[in-house]
C-alpha atoms as a PDB file:
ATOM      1  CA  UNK A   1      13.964  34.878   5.654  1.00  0.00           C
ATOM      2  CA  UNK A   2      13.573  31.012   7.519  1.00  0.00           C
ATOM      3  CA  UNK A   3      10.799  32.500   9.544  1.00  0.00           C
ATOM      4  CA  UNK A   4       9.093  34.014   6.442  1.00  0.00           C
ATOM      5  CA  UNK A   5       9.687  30.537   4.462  1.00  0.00           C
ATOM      6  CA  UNK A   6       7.738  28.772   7.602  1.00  0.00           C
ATOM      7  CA  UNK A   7       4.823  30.797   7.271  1.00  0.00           C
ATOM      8  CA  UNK A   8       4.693  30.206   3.276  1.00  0.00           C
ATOM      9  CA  UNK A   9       5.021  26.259   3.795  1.00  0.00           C
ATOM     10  CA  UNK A  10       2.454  26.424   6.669  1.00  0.00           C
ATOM     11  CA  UNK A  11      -0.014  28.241   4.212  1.00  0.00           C
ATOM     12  CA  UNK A  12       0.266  26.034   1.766  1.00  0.00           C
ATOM     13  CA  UNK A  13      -0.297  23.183   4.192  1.00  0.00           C
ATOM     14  CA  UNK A  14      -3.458  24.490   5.415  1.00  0.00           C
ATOM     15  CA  UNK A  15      -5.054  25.200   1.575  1.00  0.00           C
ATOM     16  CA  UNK A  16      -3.734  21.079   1.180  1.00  0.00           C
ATOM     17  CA  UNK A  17      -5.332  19.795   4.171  1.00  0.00           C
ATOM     18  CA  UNK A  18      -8.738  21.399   3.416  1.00  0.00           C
ATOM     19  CA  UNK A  19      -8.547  18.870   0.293  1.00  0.00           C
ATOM     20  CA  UNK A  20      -9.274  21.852  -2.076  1.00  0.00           C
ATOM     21  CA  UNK A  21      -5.919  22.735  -3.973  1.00  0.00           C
ATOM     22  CA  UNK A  22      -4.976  21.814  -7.065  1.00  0.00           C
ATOM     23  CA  UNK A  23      -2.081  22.783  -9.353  1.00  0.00           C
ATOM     24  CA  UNK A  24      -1.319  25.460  -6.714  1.00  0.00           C
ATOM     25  CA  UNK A  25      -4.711  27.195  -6.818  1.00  0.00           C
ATOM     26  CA  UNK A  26      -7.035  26.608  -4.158  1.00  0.00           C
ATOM     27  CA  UNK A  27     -10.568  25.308  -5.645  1.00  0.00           C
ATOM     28  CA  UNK A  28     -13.731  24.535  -4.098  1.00  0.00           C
ATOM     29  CA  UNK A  29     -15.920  21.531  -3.339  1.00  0.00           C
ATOM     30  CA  UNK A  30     -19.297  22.931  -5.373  1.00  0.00           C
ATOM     31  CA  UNK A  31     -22.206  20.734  -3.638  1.00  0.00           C
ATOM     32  CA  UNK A  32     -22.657  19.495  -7.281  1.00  0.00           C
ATOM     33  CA  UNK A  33     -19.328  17.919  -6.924  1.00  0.00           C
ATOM     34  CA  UNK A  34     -19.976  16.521  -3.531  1.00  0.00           C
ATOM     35  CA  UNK A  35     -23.305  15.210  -4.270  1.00  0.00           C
ATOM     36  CA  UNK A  36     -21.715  13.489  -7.490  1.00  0.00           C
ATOM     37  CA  UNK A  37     -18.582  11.714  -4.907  1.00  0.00           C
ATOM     38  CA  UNK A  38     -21.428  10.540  -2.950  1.00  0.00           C
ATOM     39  CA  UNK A  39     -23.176   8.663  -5.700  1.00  0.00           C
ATOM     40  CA  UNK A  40     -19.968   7.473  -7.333  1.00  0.00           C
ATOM     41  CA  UNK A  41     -18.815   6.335  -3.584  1.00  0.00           C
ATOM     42  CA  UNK A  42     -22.345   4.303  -3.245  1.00  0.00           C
ATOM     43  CA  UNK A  43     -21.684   3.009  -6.912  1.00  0.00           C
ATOM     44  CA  UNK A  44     -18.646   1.214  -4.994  1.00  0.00           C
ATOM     45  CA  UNK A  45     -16.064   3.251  -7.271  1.00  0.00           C
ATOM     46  CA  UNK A  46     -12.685   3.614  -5.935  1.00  0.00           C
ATOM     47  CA  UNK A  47     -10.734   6.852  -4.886  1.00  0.00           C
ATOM     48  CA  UNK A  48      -9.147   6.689  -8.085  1.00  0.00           C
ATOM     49  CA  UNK A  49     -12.158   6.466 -10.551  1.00  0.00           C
ATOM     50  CA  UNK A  50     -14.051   8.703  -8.457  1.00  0.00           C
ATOM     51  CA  UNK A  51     -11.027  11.540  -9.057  1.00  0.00           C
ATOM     52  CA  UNK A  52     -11.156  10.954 -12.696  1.00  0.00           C
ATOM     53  CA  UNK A  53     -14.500  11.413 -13.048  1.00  0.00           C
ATOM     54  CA  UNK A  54     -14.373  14.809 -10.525  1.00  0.00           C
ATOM     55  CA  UNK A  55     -11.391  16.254 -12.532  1.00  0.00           C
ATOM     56  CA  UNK A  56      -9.862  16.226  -9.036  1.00  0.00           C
ATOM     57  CA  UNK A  57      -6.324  14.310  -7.460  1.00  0.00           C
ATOM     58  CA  UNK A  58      -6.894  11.377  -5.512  1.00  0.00           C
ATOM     59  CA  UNK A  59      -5.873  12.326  -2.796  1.00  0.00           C
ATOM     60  CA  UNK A  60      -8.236  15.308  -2.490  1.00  0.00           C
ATOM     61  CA  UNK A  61     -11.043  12.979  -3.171  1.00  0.00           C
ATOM     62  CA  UNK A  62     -10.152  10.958  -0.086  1.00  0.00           C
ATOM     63  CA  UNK A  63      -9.878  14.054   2.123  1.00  0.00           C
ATOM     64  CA  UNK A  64     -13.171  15.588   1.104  1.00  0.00           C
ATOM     65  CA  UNK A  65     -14.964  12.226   1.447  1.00  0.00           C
ATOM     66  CA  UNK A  66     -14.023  12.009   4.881  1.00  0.00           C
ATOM     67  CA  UNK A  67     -14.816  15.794   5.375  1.00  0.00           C
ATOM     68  CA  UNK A  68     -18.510  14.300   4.228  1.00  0.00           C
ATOM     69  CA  UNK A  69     -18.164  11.147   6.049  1.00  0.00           C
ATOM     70  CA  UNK A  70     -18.165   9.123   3.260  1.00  0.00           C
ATOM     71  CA  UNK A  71     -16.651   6.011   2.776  1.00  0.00           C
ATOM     72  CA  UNK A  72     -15.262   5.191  -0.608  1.00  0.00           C
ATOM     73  CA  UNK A  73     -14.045   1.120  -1.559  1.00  0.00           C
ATOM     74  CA  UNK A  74     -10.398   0.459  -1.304  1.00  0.00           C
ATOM     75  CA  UNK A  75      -9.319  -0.669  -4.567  1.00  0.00           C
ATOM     76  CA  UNK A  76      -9.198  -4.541  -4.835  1.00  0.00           C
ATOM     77  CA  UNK A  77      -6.057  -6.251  -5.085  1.00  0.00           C
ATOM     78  CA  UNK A  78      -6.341  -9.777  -6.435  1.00  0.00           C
ATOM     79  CA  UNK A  79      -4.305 -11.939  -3.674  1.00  0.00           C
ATOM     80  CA  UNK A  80      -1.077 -13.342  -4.647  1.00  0.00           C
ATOM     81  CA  UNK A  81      -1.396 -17.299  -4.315  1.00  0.00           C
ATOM     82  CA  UNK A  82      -0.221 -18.973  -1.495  1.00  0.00           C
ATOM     83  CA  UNK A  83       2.372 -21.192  -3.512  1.00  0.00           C
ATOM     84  CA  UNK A  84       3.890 -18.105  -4.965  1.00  0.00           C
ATOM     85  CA  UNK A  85       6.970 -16.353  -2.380  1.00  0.00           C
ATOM     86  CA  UNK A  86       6.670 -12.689  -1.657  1.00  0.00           C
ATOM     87  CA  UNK A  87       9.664 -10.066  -1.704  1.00  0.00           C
ATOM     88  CA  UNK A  88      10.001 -11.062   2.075  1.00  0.00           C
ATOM     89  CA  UNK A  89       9.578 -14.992   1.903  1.00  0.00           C
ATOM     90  CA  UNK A  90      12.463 -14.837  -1.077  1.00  0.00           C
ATOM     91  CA  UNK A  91      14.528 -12.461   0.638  1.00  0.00           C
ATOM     92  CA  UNK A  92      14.632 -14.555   3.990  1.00  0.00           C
ATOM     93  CA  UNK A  93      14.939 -18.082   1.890  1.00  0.00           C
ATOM     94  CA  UNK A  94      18.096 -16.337  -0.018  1.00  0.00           C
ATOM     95  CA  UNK A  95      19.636 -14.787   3.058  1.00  0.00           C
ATOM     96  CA  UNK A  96      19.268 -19.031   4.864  1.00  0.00           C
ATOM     97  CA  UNK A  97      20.799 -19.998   1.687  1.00  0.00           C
ATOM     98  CA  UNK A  98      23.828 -17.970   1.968  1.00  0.00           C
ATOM     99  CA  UNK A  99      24.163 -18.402   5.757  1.00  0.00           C
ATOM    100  CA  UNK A 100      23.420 -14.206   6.042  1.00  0.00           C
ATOM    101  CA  UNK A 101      20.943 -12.602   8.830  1.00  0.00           C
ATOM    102  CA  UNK A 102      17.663 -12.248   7.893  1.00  0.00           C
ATOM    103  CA  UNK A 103      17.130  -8.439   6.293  1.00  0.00           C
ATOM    104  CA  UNK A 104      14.588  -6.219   8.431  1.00  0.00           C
ATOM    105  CA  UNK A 105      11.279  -6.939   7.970  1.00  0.00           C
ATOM    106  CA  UNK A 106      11.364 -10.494   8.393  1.00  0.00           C
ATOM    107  CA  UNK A 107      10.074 -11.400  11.866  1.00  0.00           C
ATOM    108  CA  UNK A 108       8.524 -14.383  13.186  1.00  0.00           C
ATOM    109  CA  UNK A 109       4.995 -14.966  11.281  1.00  0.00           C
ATOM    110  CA  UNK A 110       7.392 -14.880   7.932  1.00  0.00           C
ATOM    111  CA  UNK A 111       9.380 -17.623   9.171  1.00  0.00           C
ATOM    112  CA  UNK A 112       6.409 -19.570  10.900  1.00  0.00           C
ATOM    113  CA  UNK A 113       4.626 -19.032   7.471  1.00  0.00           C
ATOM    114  CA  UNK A 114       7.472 -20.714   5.500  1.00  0.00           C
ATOM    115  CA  UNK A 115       7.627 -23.305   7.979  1.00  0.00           C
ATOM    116  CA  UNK A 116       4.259 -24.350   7.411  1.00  0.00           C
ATOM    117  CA  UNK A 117       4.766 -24.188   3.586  1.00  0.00           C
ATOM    118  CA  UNK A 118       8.023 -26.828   3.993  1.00  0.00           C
ATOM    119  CA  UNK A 119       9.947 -23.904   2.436  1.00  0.00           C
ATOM    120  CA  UNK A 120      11.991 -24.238   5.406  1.00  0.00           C
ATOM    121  CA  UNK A 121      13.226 -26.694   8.074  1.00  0.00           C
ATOM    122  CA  UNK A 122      13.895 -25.752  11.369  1.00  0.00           C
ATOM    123  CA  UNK A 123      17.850 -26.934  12.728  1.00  0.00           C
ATOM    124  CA  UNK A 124      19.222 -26.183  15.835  1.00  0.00           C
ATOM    125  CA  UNK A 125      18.836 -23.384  17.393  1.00  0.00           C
ATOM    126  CA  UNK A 126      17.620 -20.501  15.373  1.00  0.00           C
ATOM    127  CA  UNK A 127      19.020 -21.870  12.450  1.00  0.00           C
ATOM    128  CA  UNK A 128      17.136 -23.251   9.572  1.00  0.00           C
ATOM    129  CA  UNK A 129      17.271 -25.221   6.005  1.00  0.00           C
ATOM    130  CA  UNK A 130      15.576 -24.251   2.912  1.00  0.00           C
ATOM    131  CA  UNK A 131      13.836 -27.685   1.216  1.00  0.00           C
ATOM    132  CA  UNK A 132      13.157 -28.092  -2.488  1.00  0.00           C
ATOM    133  CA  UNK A 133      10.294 -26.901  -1.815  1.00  0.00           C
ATOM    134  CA  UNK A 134      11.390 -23.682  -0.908  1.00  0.00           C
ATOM    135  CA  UNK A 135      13.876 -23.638  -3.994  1.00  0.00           C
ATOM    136  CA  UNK A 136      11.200 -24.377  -6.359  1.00  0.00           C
ATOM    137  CA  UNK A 137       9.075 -21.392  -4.650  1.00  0.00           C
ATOM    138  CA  UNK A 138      11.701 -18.750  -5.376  1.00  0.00           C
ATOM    139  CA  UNK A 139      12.410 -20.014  -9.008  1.00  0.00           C
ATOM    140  CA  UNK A 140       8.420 -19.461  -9.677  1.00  0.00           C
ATOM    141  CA  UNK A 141       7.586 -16.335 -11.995  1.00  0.00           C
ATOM    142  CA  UNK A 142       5.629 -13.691  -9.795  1.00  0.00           C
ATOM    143  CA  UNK A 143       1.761 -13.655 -11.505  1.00  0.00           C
ATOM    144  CA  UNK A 144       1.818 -10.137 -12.828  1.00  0.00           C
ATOM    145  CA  UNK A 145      -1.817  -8.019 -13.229  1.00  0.00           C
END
């Protein structure tokens, strides 16, 4: 019954790797279709507005545009700015704040990075002090959109 199980999941694999199943039911790239994700994917549309417009996952439109070689724009994120901590910058300032280790995930070009803000001061050792600075940077509302 395992071995039988295998075989099923391995099937269904293979019909998801070819980038042509959807809802269960493997469909087929129709030239039309490929023809259209090239000339969305020159348009500089995304994965995700190409798959909309294809009635097709994202995902599958990824796969089949590398199966045609083409390349299709990563969808722009708008930086956050430079003033404004991330997750990791507020999680290492709160973990110096209450004298804890830093949480995996911060390494080295974190803490160098808050250094060169002045969210941090460097004591002895490997031991450092957040500033007002850094205070005031964790208190900030994160920009949302």
């Amino acid at each position: 019954m395992a071995n039988q199980r295998r075989l099923h999941m391995h099937w269904i694999e293979v019909g998801i790797q070819g980038g042509e199943e959807q809802m269960g039911i493997v469909r087929r790239w129709s030239s039309d279709e490929d023809d259209k994700l090239r000339e969305l994917a020159r348009a500089g549309k995304n994965a995700l507005e190409i798959s909309n417009e294809l009635t097709r996952s994202a995902s599958a439109v990824r796969r089949r545009a590398e199966v045609l070689s083409v390349l299709i724009m990563a969808k722009a994120f708008r930086a956050r700015p430079s003033h404004v901590a991330t997750h990791l910058e507020r999680v290492a300032i709160d973990a110096i704040r209450n004298r804890r280790p830093f949480p995996a995930g911060v390494g080295p070009s974190t803490i160098a990075g808050m250094i060169e803000k002045g969210w941090i001061v460097p004591e002895m050792g490997r031991r450092y002090r957040v500033t007002d600075d850094g205070v005031e940077a964790v208190r900030r509302k994160i920009p949302s959109g």
